[in-house]
Protein backbone atom coordinates (compact mmCIF):
# COMPACT_ATOMS: atom_id res chain seq x y z
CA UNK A 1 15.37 -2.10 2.01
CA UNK A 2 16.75 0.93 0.69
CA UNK A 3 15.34 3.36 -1.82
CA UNK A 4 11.85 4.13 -2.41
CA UNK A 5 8.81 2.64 -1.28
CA UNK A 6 5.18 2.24 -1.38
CA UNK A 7 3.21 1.45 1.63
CA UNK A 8 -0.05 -1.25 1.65
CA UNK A 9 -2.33 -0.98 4.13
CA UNK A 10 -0.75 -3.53 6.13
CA UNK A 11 2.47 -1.67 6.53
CA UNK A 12 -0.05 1.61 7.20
CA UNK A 13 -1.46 0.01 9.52
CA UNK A 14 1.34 -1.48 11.68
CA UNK A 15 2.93 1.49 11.59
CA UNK A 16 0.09 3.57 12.83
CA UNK A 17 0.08 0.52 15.65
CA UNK A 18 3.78 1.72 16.26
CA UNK A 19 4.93 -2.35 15.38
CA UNK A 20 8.43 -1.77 15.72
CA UNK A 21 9.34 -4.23 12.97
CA UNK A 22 7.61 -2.80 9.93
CA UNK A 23 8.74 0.95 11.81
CA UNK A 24 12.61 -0.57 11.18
CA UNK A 25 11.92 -1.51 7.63
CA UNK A 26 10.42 1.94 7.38
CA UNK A 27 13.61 3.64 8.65
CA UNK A 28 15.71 2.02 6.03
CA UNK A 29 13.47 3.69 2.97
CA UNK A 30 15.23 6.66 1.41
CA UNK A 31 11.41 8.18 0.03
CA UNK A 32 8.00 6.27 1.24
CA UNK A 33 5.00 7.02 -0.39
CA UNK A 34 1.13 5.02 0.04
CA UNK A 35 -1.57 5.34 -1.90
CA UNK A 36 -5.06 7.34 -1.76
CA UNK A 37 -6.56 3.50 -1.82
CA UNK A 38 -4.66 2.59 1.42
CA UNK A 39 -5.79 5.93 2.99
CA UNK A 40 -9.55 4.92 1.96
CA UNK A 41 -8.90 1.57 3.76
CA UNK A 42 -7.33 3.10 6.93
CA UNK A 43 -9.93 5.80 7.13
CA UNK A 44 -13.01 3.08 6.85
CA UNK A 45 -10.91 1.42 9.47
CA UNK A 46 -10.54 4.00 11.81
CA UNK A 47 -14.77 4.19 11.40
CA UNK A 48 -15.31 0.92 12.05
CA UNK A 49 -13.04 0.54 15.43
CA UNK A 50 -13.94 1.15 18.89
CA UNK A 51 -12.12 4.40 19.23
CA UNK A 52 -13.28 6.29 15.83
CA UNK A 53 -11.88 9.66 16.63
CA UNK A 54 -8.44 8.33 17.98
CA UNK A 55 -8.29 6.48 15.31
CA UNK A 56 -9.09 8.96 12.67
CA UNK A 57 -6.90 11.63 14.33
CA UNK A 58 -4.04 8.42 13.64
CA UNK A 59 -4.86 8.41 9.99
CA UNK A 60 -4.83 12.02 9.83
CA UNK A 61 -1.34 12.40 11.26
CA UNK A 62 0.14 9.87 9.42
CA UNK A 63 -1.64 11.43 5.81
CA UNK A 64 -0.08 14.56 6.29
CA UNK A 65 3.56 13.11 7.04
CA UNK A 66 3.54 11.06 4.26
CA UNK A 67 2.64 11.90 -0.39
CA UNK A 68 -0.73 9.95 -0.96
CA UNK A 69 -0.48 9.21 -4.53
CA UNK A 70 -2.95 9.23 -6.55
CA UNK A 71 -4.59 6.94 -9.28
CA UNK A 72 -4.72 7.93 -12.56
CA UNK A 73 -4.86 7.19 -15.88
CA UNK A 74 -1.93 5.35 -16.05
CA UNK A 75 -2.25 3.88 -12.70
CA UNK A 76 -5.44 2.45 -14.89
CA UNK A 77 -4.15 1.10 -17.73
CA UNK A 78 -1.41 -0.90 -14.99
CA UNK A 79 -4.26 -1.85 -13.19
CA UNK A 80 -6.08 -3.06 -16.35
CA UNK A 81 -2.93 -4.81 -17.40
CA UNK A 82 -1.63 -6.42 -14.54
CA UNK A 83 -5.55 -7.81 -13.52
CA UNK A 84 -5.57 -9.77 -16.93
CA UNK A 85 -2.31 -11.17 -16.70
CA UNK A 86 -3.64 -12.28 -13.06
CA UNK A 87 -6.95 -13.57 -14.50
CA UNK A 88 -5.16 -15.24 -17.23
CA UNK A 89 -2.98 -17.63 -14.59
CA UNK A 90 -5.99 -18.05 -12.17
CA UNK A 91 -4.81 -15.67 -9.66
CA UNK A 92 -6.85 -12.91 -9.23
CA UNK A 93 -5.74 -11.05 -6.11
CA UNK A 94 -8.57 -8.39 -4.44
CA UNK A 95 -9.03 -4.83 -6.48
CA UNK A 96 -7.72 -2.40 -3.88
CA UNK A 97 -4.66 -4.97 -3.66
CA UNK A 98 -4.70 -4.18 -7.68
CA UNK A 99 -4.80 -0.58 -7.32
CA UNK A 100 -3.04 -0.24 -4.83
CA UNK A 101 0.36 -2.47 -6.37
CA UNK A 102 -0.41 -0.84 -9.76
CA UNK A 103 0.61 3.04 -7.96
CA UNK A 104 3.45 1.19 -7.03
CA UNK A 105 4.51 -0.19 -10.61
CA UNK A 106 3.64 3.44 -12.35
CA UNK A 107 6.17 5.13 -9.86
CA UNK A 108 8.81 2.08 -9.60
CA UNK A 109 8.69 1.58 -6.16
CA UNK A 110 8.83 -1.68 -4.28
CA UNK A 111 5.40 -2.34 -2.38
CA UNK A 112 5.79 -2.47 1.24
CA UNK A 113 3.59 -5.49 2.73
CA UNK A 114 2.37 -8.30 4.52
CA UNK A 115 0.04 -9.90 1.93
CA UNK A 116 1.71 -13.04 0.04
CA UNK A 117 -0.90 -12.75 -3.08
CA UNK A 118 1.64 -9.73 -4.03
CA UNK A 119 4.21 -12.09 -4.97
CA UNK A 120 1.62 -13.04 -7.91
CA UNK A 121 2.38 -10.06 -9.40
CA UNK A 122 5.56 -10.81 -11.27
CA UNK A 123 6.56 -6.90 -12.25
CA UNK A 124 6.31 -5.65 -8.95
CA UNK A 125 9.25 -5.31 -6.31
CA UNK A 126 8.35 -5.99 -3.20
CA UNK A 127 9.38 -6.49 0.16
CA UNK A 128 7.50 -7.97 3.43
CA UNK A 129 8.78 -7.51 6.92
C-alpha cells in the first residue's frame, strides 16, 4: 500500500501492540493519518485495561506522532450519506465504524483495517493486512 492512509482502531491498536504485520503495511504509507473517533476508542481502551497508565501513556505517544483528523461538517454529511446507502441494502455497519470510514472518504484516503463490514462501503478504498 502506497500513498495515504487512514488508520481504524484496529490498525491503532496493533500498532500500539508493536504487531509487526500491520507495522509493515504501515511502513509502506507515504502520509498516515487516524481519526479523533479512533483516538476516543483507544483512549476508553487504555481505561478499561489492566495497565491504565501504560496504556494511556501508549495512546499518548502514538497521538502526538501521528494528524488526528477531525469530524466535521462534511465528515457529516459523508456520514449521513454513506449510513443510508448502508441502511438502504440492509447493512448497517456500527457508527464509530461510520465516522470513522466517512474521515477517510472526505480526505481520499484508503482506510487501514481489520474489520470486513468496511468492504460494505462501496466508495471507500481500503486495505486489510
Amino acid at each position: 500500500m502506497a500513498g495515504r492512509a487512514l488508520l481504524d482502531t484496529s490498525a491503532a491498536a496493533a500498532l500500539l501492540r508493536g504487531d509487526g504485520a500491520a507495522s509493515e503495511k504501515l511502513r509502506a504509507v507515504d502520509e498516515a493519518y487516524t481519526s479523533v473517533v479512533v483516538l476516543g476508542e483507544l483512549l476508553y481502551g487504555a481505561r478499561h485495561s489492566a495497565n491504565v497508565a501504560g496504556n494511556l501513556e501508549h495512546v499518548a505517544a502514538f497521538a502526538a506522532a501521528i494528524v488526528a483528523l477531525p469530524v466535521d461538517q462534511e465528515t457529516a454529511e459523508v456520514y449521513a450519506r454513506i449510513k443510508q446507502v448502508l441502511r438502504t441494502k440492509g447493512r448497517p455497519i456500527p457508527d464509530n465504524d461510520l465516522w470513522i470510514a466517512s474521515s477517510a472518504i472526505q480526505h481520499e484516503l484508503a482506510l487501514l483495517h481489520r474489520d470486513a463490514h468496511f468492504e460494505e462501503i462501496d466508495e471507500l478504498v481500503h486495505e486489510t493486512w
